[in-house]
Protein backbone atom coordinates (compact mmCIF):
# COMPACT_ATOMS: atom_id res chain seq x y z
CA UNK A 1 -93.85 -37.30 -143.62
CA UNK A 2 -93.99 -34.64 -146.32
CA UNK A 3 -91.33 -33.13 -147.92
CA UNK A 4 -92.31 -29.43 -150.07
CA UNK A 5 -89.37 -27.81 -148.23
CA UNK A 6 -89.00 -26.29 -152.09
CA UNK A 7 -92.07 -23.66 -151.16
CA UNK A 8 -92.07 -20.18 -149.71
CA UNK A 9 -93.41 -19.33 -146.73
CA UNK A 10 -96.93 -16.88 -147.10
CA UNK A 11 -95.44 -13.29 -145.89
CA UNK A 12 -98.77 -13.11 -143.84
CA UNK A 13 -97.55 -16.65 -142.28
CA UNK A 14 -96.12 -15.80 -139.06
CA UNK A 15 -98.67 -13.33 -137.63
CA UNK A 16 -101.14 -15.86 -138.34
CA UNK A 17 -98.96 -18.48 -136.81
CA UNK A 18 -98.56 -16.21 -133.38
CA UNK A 19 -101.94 -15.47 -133.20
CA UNK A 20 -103.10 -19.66 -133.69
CA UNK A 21 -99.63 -20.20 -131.40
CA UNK A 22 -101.75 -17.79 -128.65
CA UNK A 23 -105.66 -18.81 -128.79
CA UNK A 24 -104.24 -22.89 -129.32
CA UNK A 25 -102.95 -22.84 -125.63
CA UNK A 26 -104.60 -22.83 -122.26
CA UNK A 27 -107.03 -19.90 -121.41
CA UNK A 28 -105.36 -17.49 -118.68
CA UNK A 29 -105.63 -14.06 -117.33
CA UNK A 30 -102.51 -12.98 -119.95
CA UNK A 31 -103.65 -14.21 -122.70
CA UNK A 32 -107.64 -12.56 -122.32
CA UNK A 33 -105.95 -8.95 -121.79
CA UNK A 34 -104.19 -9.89 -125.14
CA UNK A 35 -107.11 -10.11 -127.19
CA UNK A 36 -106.59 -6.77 -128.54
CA UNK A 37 -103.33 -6.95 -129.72
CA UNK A 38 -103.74 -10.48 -131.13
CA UNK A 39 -106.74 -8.82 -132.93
CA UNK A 40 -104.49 -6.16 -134.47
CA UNK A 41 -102.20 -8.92 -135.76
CA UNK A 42 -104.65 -10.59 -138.10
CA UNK A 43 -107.18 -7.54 -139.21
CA UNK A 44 -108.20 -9.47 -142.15
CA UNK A 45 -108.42 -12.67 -141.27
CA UNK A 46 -112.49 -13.84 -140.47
CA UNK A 47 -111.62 -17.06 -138.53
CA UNK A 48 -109.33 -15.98 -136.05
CA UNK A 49 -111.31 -12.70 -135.42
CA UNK A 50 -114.26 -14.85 -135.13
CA UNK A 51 -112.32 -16.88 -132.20
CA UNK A 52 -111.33 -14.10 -130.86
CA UNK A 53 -114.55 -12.81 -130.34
CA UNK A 54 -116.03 -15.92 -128.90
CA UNK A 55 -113.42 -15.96 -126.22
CA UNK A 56 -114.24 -12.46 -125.16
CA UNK A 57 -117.83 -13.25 -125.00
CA UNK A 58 -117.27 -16.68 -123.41
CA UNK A 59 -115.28 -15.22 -120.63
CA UNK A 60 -111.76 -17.12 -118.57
CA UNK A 61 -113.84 -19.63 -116.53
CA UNK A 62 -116.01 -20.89 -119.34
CA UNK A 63 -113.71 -20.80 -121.56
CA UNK A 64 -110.94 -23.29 -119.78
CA UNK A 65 -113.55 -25.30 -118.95
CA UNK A 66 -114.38 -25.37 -122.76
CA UNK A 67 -110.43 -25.97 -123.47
CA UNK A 68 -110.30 -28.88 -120.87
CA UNK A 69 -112.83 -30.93 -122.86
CA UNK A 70 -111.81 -30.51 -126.31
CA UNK A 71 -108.12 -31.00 -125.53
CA UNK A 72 -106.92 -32.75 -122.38
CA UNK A 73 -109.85 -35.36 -122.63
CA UNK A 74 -110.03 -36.02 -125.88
CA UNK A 75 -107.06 -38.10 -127.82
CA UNK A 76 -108.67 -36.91 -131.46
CA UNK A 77 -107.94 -33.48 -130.74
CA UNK A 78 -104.38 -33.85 -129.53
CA UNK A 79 -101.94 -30.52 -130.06
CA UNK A 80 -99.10 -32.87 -130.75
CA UNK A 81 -97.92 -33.13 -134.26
CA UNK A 82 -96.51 -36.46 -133.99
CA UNK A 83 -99.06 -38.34 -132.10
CA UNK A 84 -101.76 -38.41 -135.21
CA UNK A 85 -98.89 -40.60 -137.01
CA UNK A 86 -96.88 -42.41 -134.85
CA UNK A 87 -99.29 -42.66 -131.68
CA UNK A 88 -97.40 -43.43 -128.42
CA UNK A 89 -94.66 -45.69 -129.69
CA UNK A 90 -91.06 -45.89 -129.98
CA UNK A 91 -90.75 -44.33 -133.19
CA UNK A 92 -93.05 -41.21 -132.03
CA UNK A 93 -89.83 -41.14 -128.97
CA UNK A 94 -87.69 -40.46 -131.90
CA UNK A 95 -89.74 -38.12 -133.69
CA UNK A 96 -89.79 -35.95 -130.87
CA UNK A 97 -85.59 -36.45 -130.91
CA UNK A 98 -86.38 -35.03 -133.93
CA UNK A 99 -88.00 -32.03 -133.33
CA UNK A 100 -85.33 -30.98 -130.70
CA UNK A 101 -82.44 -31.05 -132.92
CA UNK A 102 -84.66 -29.02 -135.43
CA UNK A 103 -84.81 -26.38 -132.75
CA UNK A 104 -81.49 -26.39 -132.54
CA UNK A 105 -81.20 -25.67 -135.98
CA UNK A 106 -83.02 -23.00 -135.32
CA UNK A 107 -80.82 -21.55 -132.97
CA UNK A 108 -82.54 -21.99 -129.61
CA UNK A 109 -82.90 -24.82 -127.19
CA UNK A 110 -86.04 -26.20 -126.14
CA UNK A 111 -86.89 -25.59 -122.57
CA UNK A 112 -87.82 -29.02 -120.62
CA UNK A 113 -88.45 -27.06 -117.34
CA UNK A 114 -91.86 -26.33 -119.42
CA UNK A 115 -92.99 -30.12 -118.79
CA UNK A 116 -94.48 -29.69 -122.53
CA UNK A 117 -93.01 -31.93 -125.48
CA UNK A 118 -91.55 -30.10 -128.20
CA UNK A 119 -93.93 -31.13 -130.91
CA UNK A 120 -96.62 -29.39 -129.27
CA UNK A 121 -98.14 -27.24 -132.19
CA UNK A 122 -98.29 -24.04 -129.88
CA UNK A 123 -94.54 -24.43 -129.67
CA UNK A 124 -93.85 -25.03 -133.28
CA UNK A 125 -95.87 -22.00 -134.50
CA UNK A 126 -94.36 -19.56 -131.93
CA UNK A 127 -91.06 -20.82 -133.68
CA UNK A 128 -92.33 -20.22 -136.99
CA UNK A 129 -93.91 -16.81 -135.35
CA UNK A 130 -90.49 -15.09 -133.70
CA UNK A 131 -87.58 -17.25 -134.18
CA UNK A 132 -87.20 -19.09 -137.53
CA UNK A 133 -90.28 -19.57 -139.80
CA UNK A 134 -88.67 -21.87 -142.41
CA UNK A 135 -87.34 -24.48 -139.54
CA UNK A 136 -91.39 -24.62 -138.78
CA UNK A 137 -92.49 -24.14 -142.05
CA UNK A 138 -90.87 -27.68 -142.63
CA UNK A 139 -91.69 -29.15 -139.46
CA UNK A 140 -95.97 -28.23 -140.11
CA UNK A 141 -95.15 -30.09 -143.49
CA UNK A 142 -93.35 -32.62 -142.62
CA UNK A 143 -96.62 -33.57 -140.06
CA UNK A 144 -99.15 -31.89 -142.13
CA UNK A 145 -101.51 -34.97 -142.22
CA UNK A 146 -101.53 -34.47 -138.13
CA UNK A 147 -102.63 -30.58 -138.42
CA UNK A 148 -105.20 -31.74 -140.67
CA UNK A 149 -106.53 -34.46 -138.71
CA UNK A 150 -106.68 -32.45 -135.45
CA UNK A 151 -108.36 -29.35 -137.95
CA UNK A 152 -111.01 -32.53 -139.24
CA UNK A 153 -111.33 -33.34 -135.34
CA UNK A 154 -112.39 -29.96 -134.42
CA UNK A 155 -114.54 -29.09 -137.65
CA UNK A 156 -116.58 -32.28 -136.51
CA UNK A 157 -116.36 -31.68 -133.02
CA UNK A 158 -120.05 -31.99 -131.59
CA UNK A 159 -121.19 -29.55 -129.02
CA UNK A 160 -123.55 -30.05 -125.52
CA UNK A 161 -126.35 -28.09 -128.04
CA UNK A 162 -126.01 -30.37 -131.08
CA UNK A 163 -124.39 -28.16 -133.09
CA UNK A 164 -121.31 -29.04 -134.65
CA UNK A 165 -117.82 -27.34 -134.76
CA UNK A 166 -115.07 -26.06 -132.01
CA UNK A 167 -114.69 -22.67 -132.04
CA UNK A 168 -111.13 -24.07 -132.11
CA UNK A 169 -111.73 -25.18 -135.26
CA UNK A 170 -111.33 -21.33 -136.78
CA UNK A 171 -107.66 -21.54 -135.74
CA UNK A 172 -106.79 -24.82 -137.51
CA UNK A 173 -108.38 -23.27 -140.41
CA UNK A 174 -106.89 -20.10 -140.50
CA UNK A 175 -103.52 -22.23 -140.00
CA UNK A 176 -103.94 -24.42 -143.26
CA UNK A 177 -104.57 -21.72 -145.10
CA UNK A 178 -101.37 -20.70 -144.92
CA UNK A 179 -99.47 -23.79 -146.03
CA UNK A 180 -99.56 -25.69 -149.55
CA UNK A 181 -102.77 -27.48 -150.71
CA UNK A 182 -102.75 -30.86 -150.20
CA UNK A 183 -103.05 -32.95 -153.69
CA UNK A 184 -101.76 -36.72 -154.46
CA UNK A 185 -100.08 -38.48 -152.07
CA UNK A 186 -100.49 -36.04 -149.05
CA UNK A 187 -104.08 -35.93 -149.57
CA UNK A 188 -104.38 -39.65 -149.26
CA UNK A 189 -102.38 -40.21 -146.41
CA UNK A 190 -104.60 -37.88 -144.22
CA UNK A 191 -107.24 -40.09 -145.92
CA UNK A 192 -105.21 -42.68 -144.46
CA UNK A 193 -105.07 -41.36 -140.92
CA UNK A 194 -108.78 -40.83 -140.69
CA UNK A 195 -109.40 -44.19 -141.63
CA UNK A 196 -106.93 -45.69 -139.34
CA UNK A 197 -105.75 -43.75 -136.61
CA UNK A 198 -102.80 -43.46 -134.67
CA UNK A 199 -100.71 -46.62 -134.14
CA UNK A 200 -101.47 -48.49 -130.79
CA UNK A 201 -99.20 -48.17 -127.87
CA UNK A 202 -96.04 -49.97 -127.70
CA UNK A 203 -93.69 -48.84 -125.12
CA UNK A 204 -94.64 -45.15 -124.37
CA UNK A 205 -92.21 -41.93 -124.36
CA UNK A 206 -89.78 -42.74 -121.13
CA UNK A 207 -86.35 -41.66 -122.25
CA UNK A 208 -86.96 -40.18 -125.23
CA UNK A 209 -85.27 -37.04 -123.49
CA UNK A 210 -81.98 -38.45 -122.92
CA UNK A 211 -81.24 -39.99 -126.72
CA UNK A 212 -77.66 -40.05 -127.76
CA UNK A 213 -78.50 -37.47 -130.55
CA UNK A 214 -79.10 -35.04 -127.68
CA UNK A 215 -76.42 -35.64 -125.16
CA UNK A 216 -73.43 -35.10 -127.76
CA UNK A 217 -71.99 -32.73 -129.21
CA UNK A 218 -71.06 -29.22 -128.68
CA UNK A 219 -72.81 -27.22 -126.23
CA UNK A 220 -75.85 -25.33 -127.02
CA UNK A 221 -75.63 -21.54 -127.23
CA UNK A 222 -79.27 -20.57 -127.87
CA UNK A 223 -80.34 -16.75 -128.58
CA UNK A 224 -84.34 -17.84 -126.79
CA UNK A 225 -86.11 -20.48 -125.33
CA UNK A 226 -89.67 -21.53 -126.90
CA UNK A 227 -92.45 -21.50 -124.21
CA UNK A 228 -95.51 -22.84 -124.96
CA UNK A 229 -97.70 -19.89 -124.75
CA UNK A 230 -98.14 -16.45 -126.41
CA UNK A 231 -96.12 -14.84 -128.40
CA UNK A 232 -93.01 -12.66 -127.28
């Protein structure tokens, strides 16, 4: 994992983060008649206007259909930050432990009635976006070799047409932009990733949910909940 917790994070960081946190999740209803507002978040910014603009020209039904492919059938573009390094193993059951507790740094407790895991990247960002952006700032860090192997994924994704590139991609894009540039030893282990992969399967995720770490200590008083979705 890296560690520049020592950094700033961007002033501009969490509207781009809500706006990514928003077009990253599953197509709805909601989210189209948000368009306009996610628009005014980001006037500057060419890649998530771009994305924005191919999802109101797409239109819903294409669109999830589009969404479907890339991400639910496709393991290389997984929105989970700790798959890309620890694949479905044990020690990705306590990276997700992890992620939890830094929620409840954060103040807020993660809501499980969501069925989602907490290091989906939706989730973290819409932290980073409304709750606490230095609690995600370190998290995105700490698993920046995953965002950038999920942004290589959809850069390279090839289309029905031949072309190449998700129009996903703009978001992953627009989302490394706002965190350090890799040099050194970061650089190479996303070099690493690429070359490798994910670990192979060991014993899956069961349980991961009831770890010690979780079930002790003094009750949580959270001021939110993090839904996967857009942002509050």
């Amino acid at each position: 994992m890296f560690g520049r917790r020592s950094r700033t994070v961007p002033a501009d960081a969490p509207r781009t983060w809500a706006v990514c946190s928003a077009v990253l999740d599953y197509p709805t209803e909601e989210l189209m008649a948000s368009l306009d507002d996610l628009e005014a978040l980001v006037p500057g910014n060419a890649e998530l206007l771009g994305l924005v603009a191919h999802m109101r020209g797409v239109g819903l039904t294409e669109l999830q259909q589009e969404y479907v492919a890339t991400f639910d059938l496709t393991r290389k573009c997984a929105l989970y930050l700790t798959y890309f390094a620890y694949g479905d193993t044990r020690r990705r059951g306590a990276a997700l432990v992890e992620f939890k507790e830094a929620y409840r740094r954060a103040g807020v407790e993660w809501a499980e009635e969501l069925g989602e895991l907490p290091d989906h990247l939706c989730a973290v960002l819409q932290l980073g976006a409304t709750v606490d952006a230095d609690v995600a700032w370190r998290l995105l860090n700490d698993y920046r070799a995953g965002v950038e192997m999920l942004r290589l994924a959809l850069t390279g994704w090839r289309n029905d047409d031949g072309s190449t590139g998700s129009p996903w991609a703009a978001a992953l894009v627009a989302l490394c932009r706002t965190l350090p540039e890799l040099k050194g030893e970061e650089a190479d282990a996303v070099r690493r990733l690429v070359e490798q992969g994910p670990p192979a399967e060991e014993v899956g995720l069961s349980g991961y949910g009831a770890d010690p770490a979780l079930a002790t200590g003094p009750a949580l008083i959270s001021s939110a909940t993090i839904p996967v979705g857009a942002p509050r």
